[in-house]
C-alpha atoms as a PDB file:
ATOM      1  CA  UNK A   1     -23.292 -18.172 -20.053  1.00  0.00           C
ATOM      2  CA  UNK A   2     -23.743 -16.204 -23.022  1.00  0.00           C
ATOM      3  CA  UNK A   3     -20.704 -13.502 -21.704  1.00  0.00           C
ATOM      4  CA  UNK A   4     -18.705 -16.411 -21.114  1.00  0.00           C
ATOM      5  CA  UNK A   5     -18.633 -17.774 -24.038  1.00  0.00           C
ATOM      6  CA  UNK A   6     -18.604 -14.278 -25.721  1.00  0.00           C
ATOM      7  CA  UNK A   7     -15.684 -13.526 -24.050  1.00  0.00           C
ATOM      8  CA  UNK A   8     -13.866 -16.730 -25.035  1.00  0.00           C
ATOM      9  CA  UNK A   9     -13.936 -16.044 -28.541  1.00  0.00           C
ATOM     10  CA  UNK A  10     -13.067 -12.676 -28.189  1.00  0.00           C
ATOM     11  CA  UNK A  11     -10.161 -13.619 -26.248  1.00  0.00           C
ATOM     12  CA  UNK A  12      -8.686 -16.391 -28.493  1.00  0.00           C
ATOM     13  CA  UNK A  13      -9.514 -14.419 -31.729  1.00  0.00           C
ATOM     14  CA  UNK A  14      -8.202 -11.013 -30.207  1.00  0.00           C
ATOM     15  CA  UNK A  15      -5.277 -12.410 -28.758  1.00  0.00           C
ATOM     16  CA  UNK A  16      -2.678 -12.706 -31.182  1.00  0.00           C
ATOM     17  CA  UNK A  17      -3.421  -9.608 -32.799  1.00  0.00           C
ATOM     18  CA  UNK A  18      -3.722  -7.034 -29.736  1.00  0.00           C
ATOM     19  CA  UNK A  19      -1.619  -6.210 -26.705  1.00  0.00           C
ATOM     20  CA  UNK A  20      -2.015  -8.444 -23.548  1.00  0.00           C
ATOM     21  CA  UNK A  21      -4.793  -6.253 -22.476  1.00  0.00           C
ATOM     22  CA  UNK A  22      -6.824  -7.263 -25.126  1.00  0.00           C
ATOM     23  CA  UNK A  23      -9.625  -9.252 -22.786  1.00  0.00           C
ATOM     24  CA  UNK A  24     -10.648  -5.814 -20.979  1.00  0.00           C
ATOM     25  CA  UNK A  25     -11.851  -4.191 -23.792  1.00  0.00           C
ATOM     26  CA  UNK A  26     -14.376  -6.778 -24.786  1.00  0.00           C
ATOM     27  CA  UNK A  27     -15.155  -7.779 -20.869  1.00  0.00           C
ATOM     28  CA  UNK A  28     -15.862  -3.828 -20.489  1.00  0.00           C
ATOM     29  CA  UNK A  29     -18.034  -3.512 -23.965  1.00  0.00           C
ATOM     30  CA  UNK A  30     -19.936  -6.742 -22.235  1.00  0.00           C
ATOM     31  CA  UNK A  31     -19.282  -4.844 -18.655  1.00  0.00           C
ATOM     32  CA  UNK A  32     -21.718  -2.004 -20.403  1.00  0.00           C
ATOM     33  CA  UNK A  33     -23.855  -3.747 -22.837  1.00  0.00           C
ATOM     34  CA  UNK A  34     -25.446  -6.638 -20.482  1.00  0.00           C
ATOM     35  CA  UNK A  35     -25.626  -4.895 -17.232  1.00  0.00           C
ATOM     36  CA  UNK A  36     -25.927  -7.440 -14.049  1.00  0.00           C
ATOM     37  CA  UNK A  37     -24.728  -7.189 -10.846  1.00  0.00           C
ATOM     38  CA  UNK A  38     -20.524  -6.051 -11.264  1.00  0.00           C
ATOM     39  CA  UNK A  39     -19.567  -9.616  -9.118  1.00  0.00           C
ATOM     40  CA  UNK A  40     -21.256 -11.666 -11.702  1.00  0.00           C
ATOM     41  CA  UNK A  41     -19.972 -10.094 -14.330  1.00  0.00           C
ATOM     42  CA  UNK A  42     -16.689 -10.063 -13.215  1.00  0.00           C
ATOM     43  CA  UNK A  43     -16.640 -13.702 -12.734  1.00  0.00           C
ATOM     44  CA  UNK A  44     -18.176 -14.596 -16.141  1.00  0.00           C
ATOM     45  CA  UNK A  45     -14.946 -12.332 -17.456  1.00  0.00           C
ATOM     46  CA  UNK A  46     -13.028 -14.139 -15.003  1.00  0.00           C
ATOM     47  CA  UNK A  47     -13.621 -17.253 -16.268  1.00  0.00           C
ATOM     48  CA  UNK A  48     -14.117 -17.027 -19.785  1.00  0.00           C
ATOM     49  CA  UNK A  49     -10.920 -15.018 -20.325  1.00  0.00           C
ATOM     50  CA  UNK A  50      -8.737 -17.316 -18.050  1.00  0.00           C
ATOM     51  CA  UNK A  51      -9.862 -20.748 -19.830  1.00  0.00           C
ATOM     52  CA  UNK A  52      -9.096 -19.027 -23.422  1.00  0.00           C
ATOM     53  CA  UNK A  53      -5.540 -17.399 -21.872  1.00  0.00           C
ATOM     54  CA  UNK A  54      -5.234 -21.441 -20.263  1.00  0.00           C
ATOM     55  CA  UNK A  55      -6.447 -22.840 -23.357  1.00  0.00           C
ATOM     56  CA  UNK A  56      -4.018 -20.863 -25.549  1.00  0.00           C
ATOM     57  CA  UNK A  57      -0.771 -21.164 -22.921  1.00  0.00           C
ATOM     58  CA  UNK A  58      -1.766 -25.325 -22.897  1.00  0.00           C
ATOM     59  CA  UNK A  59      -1.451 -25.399 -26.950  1.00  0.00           C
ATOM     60  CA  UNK A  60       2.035 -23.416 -26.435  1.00  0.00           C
ATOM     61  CA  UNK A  61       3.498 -25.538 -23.802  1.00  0.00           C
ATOM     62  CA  UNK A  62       2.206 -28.396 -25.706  1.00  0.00           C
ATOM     63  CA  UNK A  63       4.180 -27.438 -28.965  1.00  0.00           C
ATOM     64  CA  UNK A  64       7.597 -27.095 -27.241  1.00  0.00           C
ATOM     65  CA  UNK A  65       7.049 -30.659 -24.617  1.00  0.00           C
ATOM     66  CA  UNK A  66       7.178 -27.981 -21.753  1.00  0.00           C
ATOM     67  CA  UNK A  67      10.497 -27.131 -22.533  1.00  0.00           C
ATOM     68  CA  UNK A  68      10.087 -23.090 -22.012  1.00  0.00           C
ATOM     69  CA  UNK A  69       7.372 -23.022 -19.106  1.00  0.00           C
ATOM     70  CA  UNK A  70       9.797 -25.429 -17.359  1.00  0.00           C
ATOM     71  CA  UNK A  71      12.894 -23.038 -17.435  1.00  0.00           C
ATOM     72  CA  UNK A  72      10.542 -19.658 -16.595  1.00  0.00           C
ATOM     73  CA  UNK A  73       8.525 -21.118 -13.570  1.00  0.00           C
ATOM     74  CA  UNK A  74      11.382 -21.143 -11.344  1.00  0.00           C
ATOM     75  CA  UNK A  75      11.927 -17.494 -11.969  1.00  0.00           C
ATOM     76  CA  UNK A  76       8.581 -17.188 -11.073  1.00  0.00           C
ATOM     77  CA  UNK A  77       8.943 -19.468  -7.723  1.00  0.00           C
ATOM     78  CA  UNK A  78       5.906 -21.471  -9.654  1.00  0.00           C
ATOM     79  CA  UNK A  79       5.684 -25.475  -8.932  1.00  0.00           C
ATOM     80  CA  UNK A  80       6.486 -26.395 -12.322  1.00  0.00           C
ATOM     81  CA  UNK A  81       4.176 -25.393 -16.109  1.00  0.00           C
ATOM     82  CA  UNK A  82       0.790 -26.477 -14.588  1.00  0.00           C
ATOM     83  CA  UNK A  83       1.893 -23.000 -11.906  1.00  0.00           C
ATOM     84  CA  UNK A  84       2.964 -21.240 -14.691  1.00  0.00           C
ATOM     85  CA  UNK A  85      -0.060 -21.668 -16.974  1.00  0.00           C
ATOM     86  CA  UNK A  86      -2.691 -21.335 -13.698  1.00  0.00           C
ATOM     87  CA  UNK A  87      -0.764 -18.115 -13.206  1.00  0.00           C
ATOM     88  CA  UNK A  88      -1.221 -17.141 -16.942  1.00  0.00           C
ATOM     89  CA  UNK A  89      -4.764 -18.136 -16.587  1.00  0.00           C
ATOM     90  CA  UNK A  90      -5.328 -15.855 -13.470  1.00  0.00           C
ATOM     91  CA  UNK A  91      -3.510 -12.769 -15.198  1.00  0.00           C
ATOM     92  CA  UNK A  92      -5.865 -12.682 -18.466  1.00  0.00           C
ATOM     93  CA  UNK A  93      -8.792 -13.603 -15.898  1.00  0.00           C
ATOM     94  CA  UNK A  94      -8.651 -11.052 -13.794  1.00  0.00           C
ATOM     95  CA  UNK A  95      -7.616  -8.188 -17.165  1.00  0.00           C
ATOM     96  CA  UNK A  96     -11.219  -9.701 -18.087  1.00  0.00           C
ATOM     97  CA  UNK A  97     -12.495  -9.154 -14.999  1.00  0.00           C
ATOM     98  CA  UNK A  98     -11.607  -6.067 -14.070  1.00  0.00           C
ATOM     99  CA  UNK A  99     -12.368  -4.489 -17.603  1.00  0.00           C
ATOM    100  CA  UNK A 100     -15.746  -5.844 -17.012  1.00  0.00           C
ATOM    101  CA  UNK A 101     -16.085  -3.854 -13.317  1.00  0.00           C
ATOM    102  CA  UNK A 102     -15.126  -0.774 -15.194  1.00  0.00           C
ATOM    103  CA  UNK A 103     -17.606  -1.546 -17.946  1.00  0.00           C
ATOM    104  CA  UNK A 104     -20.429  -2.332 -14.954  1.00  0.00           C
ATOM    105  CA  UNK A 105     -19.721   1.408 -13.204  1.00  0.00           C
ATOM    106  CA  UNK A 106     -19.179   2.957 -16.423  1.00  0.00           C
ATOM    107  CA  UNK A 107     -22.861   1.820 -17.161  1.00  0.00           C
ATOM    108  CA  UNK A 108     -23.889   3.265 -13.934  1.00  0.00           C
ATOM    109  CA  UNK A 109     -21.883   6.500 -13.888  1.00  0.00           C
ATOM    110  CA  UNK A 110     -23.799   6.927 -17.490  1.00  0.00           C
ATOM    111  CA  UNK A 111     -27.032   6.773 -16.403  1.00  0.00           C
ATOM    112  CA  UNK A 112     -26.580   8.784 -13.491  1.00  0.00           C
ATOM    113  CA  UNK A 113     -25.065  11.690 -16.032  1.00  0.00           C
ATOM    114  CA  UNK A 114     -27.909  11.472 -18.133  1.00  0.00           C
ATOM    115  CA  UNK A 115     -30.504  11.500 -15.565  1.00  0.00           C
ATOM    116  CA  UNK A 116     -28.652  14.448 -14.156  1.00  0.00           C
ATOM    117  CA  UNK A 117     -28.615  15.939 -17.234  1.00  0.00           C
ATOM    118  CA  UNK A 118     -32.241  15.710 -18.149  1.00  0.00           C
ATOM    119  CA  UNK A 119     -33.022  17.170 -14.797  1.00  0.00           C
ATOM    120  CA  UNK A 120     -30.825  20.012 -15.423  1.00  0.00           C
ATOM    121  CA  UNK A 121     -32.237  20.841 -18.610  1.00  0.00           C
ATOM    122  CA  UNK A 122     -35.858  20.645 -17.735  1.00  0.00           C
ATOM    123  CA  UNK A 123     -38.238  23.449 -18.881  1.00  0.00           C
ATOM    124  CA  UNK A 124     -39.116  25.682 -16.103  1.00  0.00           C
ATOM    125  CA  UNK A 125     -42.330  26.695 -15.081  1.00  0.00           C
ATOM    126  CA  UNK A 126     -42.915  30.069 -15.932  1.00  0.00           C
ATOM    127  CA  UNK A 127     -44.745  32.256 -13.579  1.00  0.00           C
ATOM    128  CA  UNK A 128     -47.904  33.756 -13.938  1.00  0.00           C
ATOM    129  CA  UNK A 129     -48.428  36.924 -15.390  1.00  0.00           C
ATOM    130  CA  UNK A 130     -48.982  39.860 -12.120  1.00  0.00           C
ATOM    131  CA  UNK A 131     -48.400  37.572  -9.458  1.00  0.00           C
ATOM    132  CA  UNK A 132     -44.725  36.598  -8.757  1.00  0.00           C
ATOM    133  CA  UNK A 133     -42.564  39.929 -10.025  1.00  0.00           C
ATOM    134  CA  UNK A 134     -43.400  43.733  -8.597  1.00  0.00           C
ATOM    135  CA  UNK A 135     -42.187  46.353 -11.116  1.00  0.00           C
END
């Protein structure tokens, strides 16, 4: 509940400052802070990115009486603004989401590096003095 809500804000305050991709980068920093199993992250991104892209395309459509979702859905083949702003919804949902995957296997890829790593650089045991080498 916690990365919903997280992401929510981040959306809505990110939003009209950054690109439309803006909801993947804070789904992926919450993607590799708060690891849990990739599906449930995904749909906490899922859902707290597409109510705050829903939330924000409501207010618009609200401030022009529906006048410009009206005229685009068509050219969309969407039944009407409530298609349009579901499909607005779905496309900041699923930027959310899938920055949080990334952010999930990013996590793992890490700690699979560093594991590796720490193997790799492991002291060797040295051999004993006379009883390995022949000069």
């Amino acid at each position: 509940m916690i990365r919903v809500t997280l992401l929510f804000v981040a959306s809505l305050l990110g939003g009209p400052l950054f690109a439309w991709w803006w909801p993947a980068v804070p789904a992926l920093l919450t993607g590799f802070w708060k690891p849990t199993q990739p599906v449930r992250g995904f749909f906490a991104a899922l859902l707290g990115s597409g109510l705050a892209w829903g939330v924000v395309a409501l207010w618009l459509d609200a401030r022009n009486d529906g006048l410009l979702a009206g005229r685009i859905a068509p050219l969309f083949h969407l039944p009407g603004a409530a298609g349009l702003i579901v499909a607005t919804s779905l496309v900041g949902g699923l930027t959310a989401g899938l920055g949080s995957l990334f952010g999930a296997c990013f996590r793992r890829f890490w700690s699979s590096l560093h594991e590796a790593l720490i193997e790799v650089t492991a002291p060797v045991p040295e051999e004993e003095e006379g009883g390995g080498r022949s000069r």
